[in-house]
C-alpha atoms as a PDB file:
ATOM      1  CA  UNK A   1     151.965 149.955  77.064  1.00  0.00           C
ATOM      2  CA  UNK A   2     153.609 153.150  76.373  1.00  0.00           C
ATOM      3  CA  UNK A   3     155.759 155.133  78.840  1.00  0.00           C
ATOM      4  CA  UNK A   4     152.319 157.843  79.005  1.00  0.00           C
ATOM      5  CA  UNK A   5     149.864 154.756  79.601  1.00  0.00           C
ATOM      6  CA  UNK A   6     152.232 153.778  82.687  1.00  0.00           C
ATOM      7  CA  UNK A   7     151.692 157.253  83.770  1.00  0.00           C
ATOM      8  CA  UNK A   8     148.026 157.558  83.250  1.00  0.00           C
ATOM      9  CA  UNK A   9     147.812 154.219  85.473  1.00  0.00           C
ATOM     10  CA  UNK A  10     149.876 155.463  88.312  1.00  0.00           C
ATOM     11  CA  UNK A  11     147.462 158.835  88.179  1.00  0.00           C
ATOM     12  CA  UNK A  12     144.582 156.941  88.201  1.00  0.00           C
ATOM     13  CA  UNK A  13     145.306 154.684  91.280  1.00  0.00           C
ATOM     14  CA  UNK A  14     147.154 157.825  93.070  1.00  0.00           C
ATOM     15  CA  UNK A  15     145.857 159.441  96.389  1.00  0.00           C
ATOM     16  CA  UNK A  16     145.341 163.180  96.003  1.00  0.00           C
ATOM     17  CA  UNK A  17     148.797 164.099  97.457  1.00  0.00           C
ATOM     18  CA  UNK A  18     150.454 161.975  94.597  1.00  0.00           C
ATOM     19  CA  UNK A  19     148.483 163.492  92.106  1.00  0.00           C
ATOM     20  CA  UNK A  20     149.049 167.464  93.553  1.00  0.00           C
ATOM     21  CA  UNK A  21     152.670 165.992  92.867  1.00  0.00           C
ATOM     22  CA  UNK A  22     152.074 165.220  89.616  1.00  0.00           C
ATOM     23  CA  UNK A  23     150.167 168.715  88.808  1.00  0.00           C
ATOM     24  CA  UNK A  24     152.988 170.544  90.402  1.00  0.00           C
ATOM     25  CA  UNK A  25     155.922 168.660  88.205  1.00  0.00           C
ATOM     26  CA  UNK A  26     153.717 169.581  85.053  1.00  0.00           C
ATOM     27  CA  UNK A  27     153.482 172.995  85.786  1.00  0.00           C
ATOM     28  CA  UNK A  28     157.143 173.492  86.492  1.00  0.00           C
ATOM     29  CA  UNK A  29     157.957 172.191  82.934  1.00  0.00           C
ATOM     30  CA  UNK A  30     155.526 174.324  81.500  1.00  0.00           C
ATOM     31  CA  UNK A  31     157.167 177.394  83.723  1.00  0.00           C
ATOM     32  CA  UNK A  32     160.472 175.990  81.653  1.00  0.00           C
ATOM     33  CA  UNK A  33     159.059 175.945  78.648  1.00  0.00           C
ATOM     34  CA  UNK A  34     157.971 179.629  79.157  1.00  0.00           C
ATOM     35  CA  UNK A  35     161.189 180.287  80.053  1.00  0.00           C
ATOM     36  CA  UNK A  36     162.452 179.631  76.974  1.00  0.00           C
ATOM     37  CA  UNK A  37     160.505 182.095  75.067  1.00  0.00           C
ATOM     38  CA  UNK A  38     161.362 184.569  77.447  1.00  0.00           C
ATOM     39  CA  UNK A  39     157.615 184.579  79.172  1.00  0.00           C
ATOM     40  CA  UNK A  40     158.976 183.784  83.103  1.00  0.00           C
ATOM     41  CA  UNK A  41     158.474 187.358  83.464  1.00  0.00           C
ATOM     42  CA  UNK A  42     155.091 187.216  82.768  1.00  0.00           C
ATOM     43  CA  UNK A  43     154.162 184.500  84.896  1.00  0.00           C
ATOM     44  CA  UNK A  44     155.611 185.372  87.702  1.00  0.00           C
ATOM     45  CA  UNK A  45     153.854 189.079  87.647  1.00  0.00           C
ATOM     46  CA  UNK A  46     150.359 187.170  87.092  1.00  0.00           C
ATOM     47  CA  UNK A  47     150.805 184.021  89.292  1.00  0.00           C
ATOM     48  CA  UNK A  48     153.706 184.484  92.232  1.00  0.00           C
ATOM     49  CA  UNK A  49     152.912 186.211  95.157  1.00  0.00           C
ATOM     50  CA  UNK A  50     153.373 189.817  95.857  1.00  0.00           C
ATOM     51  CA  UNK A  51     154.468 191.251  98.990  1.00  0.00           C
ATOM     52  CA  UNK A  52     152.753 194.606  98.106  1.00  0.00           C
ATOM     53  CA  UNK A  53     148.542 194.680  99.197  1.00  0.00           C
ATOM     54  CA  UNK A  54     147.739 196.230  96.326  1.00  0.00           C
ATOM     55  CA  UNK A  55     148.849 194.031  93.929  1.00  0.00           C
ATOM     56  CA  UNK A  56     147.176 190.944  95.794  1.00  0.00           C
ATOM     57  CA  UNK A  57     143.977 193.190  95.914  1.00  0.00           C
ATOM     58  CA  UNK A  58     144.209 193.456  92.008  1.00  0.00           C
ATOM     59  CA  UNK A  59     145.233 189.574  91.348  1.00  0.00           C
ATOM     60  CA  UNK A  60     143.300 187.629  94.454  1.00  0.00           C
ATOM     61  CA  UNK A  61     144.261 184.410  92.914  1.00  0.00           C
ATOM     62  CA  UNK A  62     147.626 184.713  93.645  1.00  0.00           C
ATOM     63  CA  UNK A  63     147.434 183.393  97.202  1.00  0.00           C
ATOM     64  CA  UNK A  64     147.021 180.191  96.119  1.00  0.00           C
ATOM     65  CA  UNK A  65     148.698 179.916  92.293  1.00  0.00           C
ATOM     66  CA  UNK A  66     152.008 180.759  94.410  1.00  0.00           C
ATOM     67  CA  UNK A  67     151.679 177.625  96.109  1.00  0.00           C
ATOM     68  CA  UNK A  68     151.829 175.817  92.099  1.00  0.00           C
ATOM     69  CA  UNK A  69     155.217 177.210  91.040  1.00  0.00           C
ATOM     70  CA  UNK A  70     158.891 176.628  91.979  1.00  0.00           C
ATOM     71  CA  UNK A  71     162.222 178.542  92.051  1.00  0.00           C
ATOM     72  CA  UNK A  72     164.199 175.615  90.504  1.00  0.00           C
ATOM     73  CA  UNK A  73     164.400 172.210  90.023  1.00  0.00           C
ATOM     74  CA  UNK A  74     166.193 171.455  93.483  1.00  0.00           C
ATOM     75  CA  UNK A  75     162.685 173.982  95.161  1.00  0.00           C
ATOM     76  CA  UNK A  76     160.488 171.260  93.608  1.00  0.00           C
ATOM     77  CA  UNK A  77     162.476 168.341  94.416  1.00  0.00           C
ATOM     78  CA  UNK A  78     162.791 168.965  98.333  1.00  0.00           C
ATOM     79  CA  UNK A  79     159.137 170.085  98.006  1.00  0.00           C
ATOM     80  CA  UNK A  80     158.361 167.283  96.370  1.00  0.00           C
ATOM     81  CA  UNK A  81     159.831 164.869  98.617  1.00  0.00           C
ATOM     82  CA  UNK A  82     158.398 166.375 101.981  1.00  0.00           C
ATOM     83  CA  UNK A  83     154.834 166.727 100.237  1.00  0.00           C
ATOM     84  CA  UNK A  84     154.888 163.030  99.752  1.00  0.00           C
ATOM     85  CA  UNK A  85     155.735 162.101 103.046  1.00  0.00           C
ATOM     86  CA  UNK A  86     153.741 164.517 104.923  1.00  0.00           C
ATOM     87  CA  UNK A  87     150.545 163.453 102.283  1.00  0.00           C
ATOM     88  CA  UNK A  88     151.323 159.615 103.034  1.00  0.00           C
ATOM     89  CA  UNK A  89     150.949 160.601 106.769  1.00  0.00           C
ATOM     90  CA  UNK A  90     148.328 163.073 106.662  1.00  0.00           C
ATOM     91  CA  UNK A  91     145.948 160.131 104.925  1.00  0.00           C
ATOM     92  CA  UNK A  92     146.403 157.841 107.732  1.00  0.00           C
ATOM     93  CA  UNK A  93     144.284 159.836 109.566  1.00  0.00           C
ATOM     94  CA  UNK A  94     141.940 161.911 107.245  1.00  0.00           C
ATOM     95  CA  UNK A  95     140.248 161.839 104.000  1.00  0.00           C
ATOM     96  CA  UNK A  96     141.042 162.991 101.313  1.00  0.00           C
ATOM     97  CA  UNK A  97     138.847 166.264 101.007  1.00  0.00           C
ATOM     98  CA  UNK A  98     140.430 167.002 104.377  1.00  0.00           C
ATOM     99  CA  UNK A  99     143.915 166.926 102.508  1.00  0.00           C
ATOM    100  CA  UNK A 100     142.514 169.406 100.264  1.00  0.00           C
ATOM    101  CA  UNK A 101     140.580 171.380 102.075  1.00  0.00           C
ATOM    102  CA  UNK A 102     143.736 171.803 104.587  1.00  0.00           C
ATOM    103  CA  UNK A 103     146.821 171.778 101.763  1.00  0.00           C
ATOM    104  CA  UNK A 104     143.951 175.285 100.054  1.00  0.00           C
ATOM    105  CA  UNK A 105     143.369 177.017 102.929  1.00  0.00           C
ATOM    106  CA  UNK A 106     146.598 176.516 104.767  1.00  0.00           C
ATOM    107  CA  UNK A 107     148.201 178.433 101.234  1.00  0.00           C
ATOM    108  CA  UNK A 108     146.154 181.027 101.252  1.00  0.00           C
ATOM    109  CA  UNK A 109     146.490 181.618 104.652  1.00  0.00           C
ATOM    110  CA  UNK A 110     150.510 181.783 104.741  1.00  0.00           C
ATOM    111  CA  UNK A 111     149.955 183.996 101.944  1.00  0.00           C
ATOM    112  CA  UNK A 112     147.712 186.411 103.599  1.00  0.00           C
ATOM    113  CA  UNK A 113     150.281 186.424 106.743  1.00  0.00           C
ATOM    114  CA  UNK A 114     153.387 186.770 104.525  1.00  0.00           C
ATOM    115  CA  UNK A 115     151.787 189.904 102.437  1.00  0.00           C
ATOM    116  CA  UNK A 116     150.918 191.747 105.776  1.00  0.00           C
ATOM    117  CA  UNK A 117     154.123 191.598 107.476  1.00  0.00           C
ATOM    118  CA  UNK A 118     156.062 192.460 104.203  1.00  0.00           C
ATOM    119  CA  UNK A 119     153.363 195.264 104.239  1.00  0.00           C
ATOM    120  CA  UNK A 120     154.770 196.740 107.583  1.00  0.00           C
ATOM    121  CA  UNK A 121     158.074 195.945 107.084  1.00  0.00           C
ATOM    122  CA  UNK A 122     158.312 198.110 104.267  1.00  0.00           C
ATOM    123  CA  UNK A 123     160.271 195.733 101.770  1.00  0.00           C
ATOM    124  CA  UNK A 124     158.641 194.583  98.807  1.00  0.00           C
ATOM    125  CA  UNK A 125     158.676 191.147  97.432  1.00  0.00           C
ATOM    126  CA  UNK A 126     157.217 188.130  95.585  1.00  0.00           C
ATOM    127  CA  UNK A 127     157.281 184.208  96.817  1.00  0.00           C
ATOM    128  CA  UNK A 128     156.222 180.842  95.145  1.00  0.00           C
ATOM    129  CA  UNK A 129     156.463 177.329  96.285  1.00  0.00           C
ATOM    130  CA  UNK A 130     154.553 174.721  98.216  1.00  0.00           C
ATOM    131  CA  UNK A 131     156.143 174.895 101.004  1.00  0.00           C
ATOM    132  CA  UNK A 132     153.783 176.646 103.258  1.00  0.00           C
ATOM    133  CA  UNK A 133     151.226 173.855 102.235  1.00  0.00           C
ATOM    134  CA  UNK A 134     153.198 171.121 103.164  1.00  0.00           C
ATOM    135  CA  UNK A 135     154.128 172.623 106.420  1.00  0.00           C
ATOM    136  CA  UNK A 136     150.325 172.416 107.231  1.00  0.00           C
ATOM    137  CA  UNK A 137     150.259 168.952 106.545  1.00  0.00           C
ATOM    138  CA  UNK A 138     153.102 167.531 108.281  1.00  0.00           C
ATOM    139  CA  UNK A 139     152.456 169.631 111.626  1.00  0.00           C
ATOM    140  CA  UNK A 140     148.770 168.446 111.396  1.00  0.00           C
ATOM    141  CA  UNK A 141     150.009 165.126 111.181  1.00  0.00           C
ATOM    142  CA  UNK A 142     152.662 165.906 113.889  1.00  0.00           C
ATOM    143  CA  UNK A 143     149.932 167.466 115.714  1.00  0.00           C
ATOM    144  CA  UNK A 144     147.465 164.885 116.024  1.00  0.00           C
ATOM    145  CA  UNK A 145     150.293 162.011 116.444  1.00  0.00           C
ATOM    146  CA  UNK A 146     153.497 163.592 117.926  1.00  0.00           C
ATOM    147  CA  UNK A 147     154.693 160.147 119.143  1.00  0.00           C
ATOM    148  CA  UNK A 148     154.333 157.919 115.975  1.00  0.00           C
ATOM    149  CA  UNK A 149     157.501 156.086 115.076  1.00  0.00           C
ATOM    150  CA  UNK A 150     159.268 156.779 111.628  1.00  0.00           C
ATOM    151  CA  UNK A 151     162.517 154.612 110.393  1.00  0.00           C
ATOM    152  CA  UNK A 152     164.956 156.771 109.305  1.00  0.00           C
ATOM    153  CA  UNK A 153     168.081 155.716 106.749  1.00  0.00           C
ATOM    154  CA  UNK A 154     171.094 155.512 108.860  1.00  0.00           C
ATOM    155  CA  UNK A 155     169.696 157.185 111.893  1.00  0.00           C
ATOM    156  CA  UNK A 156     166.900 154.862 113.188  1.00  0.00           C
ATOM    157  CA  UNK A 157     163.983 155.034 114.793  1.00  0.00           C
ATOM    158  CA  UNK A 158     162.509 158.554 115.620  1.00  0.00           C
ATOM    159  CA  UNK A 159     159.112 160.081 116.892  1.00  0.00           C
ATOM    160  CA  UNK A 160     157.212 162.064 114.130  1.00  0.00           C
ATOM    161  CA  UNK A 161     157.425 165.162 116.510  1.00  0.00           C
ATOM    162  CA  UNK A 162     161.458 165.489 116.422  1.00  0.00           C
ATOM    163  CA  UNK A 163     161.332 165.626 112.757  1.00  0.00           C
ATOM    164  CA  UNK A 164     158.951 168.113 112.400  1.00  0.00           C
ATOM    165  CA  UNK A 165     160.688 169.828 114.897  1.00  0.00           C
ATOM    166  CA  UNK A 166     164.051 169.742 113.080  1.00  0.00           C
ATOM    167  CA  UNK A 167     162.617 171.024 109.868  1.00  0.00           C
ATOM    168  CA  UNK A 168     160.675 174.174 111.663  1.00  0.00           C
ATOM    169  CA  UNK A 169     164.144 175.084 114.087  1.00  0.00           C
ATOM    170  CA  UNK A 170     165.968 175.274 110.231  1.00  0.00           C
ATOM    171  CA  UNK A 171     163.439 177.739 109.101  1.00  0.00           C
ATOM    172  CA  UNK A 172     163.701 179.525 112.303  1.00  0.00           C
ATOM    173  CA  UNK A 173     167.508 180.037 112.149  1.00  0.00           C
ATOM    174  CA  UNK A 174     167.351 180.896 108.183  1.00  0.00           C
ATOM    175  CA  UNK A 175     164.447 183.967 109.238  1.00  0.00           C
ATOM    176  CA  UNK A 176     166.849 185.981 108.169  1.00  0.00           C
ATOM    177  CA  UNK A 177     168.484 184.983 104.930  1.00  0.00           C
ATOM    178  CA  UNK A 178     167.197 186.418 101.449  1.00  0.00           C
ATOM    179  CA  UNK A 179     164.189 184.274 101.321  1.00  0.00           C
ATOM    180  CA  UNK A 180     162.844 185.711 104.441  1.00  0.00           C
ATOM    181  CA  UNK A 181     159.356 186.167 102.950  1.00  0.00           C
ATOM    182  CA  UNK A 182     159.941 182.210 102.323  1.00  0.00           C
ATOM    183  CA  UNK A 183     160.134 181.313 105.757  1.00  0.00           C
ATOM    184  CA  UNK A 184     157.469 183.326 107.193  1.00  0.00           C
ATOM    185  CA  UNK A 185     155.255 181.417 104.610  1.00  0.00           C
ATOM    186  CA  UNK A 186     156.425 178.545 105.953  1.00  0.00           C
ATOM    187  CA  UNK A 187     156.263 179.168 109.770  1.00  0.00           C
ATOM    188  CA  UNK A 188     152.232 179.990 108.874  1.00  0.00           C
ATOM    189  CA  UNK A 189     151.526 176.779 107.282  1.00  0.00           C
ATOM    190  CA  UNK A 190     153.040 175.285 110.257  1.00  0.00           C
ATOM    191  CA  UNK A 191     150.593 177.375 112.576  1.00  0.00           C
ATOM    192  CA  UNK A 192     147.656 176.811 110.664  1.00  0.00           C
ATOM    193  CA  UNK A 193     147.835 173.132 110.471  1.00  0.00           C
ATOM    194  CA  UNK A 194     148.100 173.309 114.336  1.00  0.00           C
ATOM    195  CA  UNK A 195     145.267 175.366 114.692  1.00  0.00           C
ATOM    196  CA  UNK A 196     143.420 172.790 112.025  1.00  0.00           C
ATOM    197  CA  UNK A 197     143.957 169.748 113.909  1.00  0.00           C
ATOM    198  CA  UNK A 198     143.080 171.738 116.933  1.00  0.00           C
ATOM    199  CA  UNK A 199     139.863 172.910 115.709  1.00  0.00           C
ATOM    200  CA  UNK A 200     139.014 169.657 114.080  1.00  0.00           C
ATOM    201  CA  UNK A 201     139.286 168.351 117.836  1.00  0.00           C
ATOM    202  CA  UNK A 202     136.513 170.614 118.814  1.00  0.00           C
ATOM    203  CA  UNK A 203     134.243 169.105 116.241  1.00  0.00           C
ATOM    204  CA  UNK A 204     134.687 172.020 113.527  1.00  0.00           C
ATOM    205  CA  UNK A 205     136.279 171.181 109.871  1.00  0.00           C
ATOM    206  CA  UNK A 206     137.796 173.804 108.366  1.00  0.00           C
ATOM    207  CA  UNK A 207     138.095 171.904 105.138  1.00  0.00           C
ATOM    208  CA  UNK A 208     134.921 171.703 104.347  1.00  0.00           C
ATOM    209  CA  UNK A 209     135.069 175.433 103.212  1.00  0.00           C
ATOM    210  CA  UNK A 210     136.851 174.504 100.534  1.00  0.00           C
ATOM    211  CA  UNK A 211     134.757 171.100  99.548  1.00  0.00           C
ATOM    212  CA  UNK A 212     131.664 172.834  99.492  1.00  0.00           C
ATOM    213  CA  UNK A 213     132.448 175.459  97.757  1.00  0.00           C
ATOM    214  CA  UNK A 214     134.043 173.015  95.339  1.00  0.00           C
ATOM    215  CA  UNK A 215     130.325 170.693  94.689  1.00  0.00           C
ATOM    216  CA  UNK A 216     128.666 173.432  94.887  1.00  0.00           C
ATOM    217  CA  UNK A 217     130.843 174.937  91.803  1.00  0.00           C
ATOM    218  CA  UNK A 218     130.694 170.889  90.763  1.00  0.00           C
ATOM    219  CA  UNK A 219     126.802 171.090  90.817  1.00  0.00           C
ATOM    220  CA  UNK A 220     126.412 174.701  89.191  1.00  0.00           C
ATOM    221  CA  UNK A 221     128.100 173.173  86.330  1.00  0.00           C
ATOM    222  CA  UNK A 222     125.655 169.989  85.622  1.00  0.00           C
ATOM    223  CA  UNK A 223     123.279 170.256  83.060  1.00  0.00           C
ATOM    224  CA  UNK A 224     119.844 170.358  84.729  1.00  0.00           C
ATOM    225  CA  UNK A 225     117.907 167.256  83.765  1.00  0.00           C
ATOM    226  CA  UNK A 226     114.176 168.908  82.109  1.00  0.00           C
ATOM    227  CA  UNK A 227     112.959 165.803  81.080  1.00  0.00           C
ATOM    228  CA  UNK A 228     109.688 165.040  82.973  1.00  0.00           C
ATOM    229  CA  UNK A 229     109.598 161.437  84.736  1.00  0.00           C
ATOM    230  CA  UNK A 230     107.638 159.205  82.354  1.00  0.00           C
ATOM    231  CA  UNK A 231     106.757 155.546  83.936  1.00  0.00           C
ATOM    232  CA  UNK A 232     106.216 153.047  81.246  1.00  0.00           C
ATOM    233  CA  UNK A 233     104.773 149.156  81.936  1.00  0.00           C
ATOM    234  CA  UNK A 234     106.504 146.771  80.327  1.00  0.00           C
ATOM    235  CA  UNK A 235     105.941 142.967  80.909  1.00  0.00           C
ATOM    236  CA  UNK A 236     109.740 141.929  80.025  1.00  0.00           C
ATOM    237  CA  UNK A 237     110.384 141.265  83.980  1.00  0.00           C
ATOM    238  CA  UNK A 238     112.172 137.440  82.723  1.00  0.00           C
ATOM    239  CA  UNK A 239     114.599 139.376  80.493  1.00  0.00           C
ATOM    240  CA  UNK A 240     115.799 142.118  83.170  1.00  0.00           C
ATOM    241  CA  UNK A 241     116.506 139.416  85.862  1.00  0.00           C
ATOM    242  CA  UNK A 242     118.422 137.314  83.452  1.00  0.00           C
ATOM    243  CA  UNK A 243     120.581 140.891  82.077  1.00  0.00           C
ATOM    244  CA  UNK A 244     120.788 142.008  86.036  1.00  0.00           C
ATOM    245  CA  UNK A 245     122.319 138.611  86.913  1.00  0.00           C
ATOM    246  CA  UNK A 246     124.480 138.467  83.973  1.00  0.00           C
ATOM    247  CA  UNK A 247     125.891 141.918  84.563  1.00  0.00           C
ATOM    248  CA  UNK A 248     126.445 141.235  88.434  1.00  0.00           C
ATOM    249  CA  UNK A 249     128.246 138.268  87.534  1.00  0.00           C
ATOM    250  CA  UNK A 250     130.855 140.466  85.066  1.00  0.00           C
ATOM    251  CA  UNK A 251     130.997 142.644  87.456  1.00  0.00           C
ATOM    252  CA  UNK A 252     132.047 140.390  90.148  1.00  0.00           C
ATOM    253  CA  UNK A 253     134.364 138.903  88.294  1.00  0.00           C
ATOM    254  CA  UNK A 254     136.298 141.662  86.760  1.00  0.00           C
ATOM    255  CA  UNK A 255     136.145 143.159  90.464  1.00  0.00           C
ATOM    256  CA  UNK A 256     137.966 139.897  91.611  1.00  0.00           C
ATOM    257  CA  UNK A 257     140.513 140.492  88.840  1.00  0.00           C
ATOM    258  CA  UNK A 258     141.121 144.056  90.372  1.00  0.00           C
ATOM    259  CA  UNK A 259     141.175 143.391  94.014  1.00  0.00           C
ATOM    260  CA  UNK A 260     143.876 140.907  92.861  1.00  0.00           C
ATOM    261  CA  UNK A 261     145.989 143.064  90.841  1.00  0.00           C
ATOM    262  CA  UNK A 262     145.621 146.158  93.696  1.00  0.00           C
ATOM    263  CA  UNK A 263     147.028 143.109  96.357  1.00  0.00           C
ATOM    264  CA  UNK A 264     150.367 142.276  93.960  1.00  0.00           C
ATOM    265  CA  UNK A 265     150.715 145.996  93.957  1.00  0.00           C
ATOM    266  CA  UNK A 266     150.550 146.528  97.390  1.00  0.00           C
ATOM    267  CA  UNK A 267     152.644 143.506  98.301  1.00  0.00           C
ATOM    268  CA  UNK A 268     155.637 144.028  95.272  1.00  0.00           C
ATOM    269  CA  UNK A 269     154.977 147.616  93.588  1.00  0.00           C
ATOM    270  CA  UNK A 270     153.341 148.222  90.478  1.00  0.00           C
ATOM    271  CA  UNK A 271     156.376 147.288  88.544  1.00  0.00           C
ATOM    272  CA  UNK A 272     155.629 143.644  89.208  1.00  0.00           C
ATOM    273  CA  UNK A 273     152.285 143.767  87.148  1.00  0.00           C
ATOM    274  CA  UNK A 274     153.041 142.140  83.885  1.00  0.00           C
ATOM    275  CA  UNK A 275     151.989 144.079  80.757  1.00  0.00           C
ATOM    276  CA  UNK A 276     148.690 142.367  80.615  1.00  0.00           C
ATOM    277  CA  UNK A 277     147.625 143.211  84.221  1.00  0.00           C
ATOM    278  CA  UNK A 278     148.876 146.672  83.798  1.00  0.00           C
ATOM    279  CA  UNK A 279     146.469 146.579  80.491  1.00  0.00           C
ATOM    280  CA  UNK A 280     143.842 145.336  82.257  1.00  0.00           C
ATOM    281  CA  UNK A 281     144.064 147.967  84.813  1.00  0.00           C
ATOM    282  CA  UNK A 282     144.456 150.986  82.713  1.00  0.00           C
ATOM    283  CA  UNK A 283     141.436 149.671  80.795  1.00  0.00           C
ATOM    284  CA  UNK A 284     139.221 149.198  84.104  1.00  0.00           C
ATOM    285  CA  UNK A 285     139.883 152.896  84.963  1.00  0.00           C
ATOM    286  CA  UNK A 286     138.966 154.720  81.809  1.00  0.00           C
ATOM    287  CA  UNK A 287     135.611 152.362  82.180  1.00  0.00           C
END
C-alpha cells in the first residue's frame, strides 16, 4: 500500500474529530501553497474573520471559515493537539452529530461575540483558528464530567476540571496581549459549550440545528425517484433463497474478518496490521 492508501484507511475508520483534523491540516497547506503565489492576502480578506459588522454582514460565511484556517504551523499544532483530546472526550459521551452540531455553532457563536465587542471597542481586526471550537468541546466535556480522571506525563493523575481550568486562567491573563480578539473567541467557546451541556440537561439539543439543516440540504440534493412502483410475479422463489443465503454467508464472513482486524487495532494500533489486513480493510471501505 502506498503512503496515500494508509491515509485513506486511517480517514475511513476516523471519528469526526480526527477527520475535522485532517480537513484542517489540508487546508493549512493549501493556505501555504497560496502563500507562495502571493494569494494569503486574498484569503484572508474572503475567509478570516473581521472585527468590523459590516464586513461580516457582506461575507456571512466568515463566522465559521475562520474557525478552518491557522496563523502558523505552531497555531495548528497546539490546536491540533487540544482538538484531539477534547474530541476523544467529547465522544465518550455524545454522538457524533452532537460533535458537530456543537464544534458549528459554538464557532459561529464566538464569532458573533468577538465582532460585537471589537464593534464597541472601536479597534478593528480579523481572527482565524479553531480555537474557540475546541474550547466548546472540552468545557462541555468538563462540564458534564468535571471529576473524570486524566493521566498526565510527569505530573499524574488529575480531574478533567483542573485542566480545563488551567487552559481558560491562561487565556484570562493573556486578555490583553495582541491577540486580544483571540481570546475573547476563545472565552465564548468556553461559555457556549457550558450553556450546551446545560441546555442539553434540560432535554433541548442545540445540535440538531445544525444536523437538520444539514439532511435536509442532504435530501434537497437526491435525485427524486419518478419511476412508478411496478410489482412483477415471478416463480424463481428456490433461486432467491439459495442467492439470499449465499450472500448472508459472505457477508458474515467478511464481517468476521473485520471485527477481527478492528480488535488487533484496538488492542496494538493500526501499525500492527500486516499489509494484507490493511488491504483488506481499505478494500472493505470503498465497498
Amino acid at each position: 500500500m502506498t503512503i496515500i492508501d494508509d491515509l485513506k484507511a486511517h480517514y475511513k475508520m476516523s471519528n469526526c474529530a480526527q477527520k475535522m483534523i485532517f480537513l484542517n491540516i489540508a487546508l493549512f497547506i493549501i493556505t501555504l501553497l497560496l502563500d507562495q503565489f502571493s494569494l494569503t492576502v486574498f484569503y484572508q480578506n474572503w475567509f478570516a474573520l473581521s472585527s468590523s459588522p459590516q464586513v461580516v454582514f457582506s461575507r456571512p460565511w466568515t463566522l465559521l471559515t475562520y474557525a478552518f484556517l491557522h496563523d502558523g504551523i505552531m497555531h495548528l499544532f497546539f490546536n491540533m493537539l487540544l482538538l484531539q483530546f477534547s474530541g476523544q472526550l467529547f465522544l465518550t459521551y455524545f454522538s457524533e452529530k452532537q460533535w458537530l452540531g456543537l464544534y458549528v455553532l459554538s464557532a459561529i457563536f464566538s464569532g458573533i461575540l468577538f465582532s460585537f465587542i471589537f464593534y464597541f471597542s472601536g479597534y478593528t481586526t480579523s481572527i482565524v483558528g479553531a480555537s474557540a471550537a475546541i474550547m466548546a468541546i472540552l468545557v462541555a466535556s468538563t462540564t458534564f464530567n468535571p471529576y473524570r480522571n486524566i493521566q498526565l506525563l510527569l505530573i499524574g493523575n488529575v480531574r478533567l476540571w483542573h485542566i480545563t481550568f488551567v487552559i481558560i486562567i491562561i487565556d484570562v491573563l493573556q486578555f490583553k496581549t495582541d491577540n486580544t480578539g483571540g481570546h475573547i473567541a476563545h472565552l465564548a467557546g468556553a461559555i457556549f459549550g457550558f450553556i450546551y451541556v446545560f441546555a442539553l440537561k434540560k432535554g433541548l439539543d442545540f445540535s440538531k440545528i445544525v444536523t437538520s439543516l444539514i439532511a435536509f440540504v442532504t435530501n434537497g440534493m437526491q435525485p427524486s425517484n419518478t419511476t412508478p412502483f411496478k410489482k412483477v410475479h415471478r416463480n424463481y422463489n428456490n433461486t432467491i433463497k439459495s442467492n439470499v443465503q449465499s450472500k448472508i454467508v459472505t457477508k458474515n464472513k467478511k464481517q468476521q474478518q473485520i471485527d477481527e482486524i478492528l480488535d488487533k487495532i484496538s488492542k496494538s494500533g493500526y501499525d500492527s496490521l500486516s499489509d494484507n489486513e490493511k488491504d483488506f480493510l481499505f478494500k472493505a471501505g470503498r465497498d
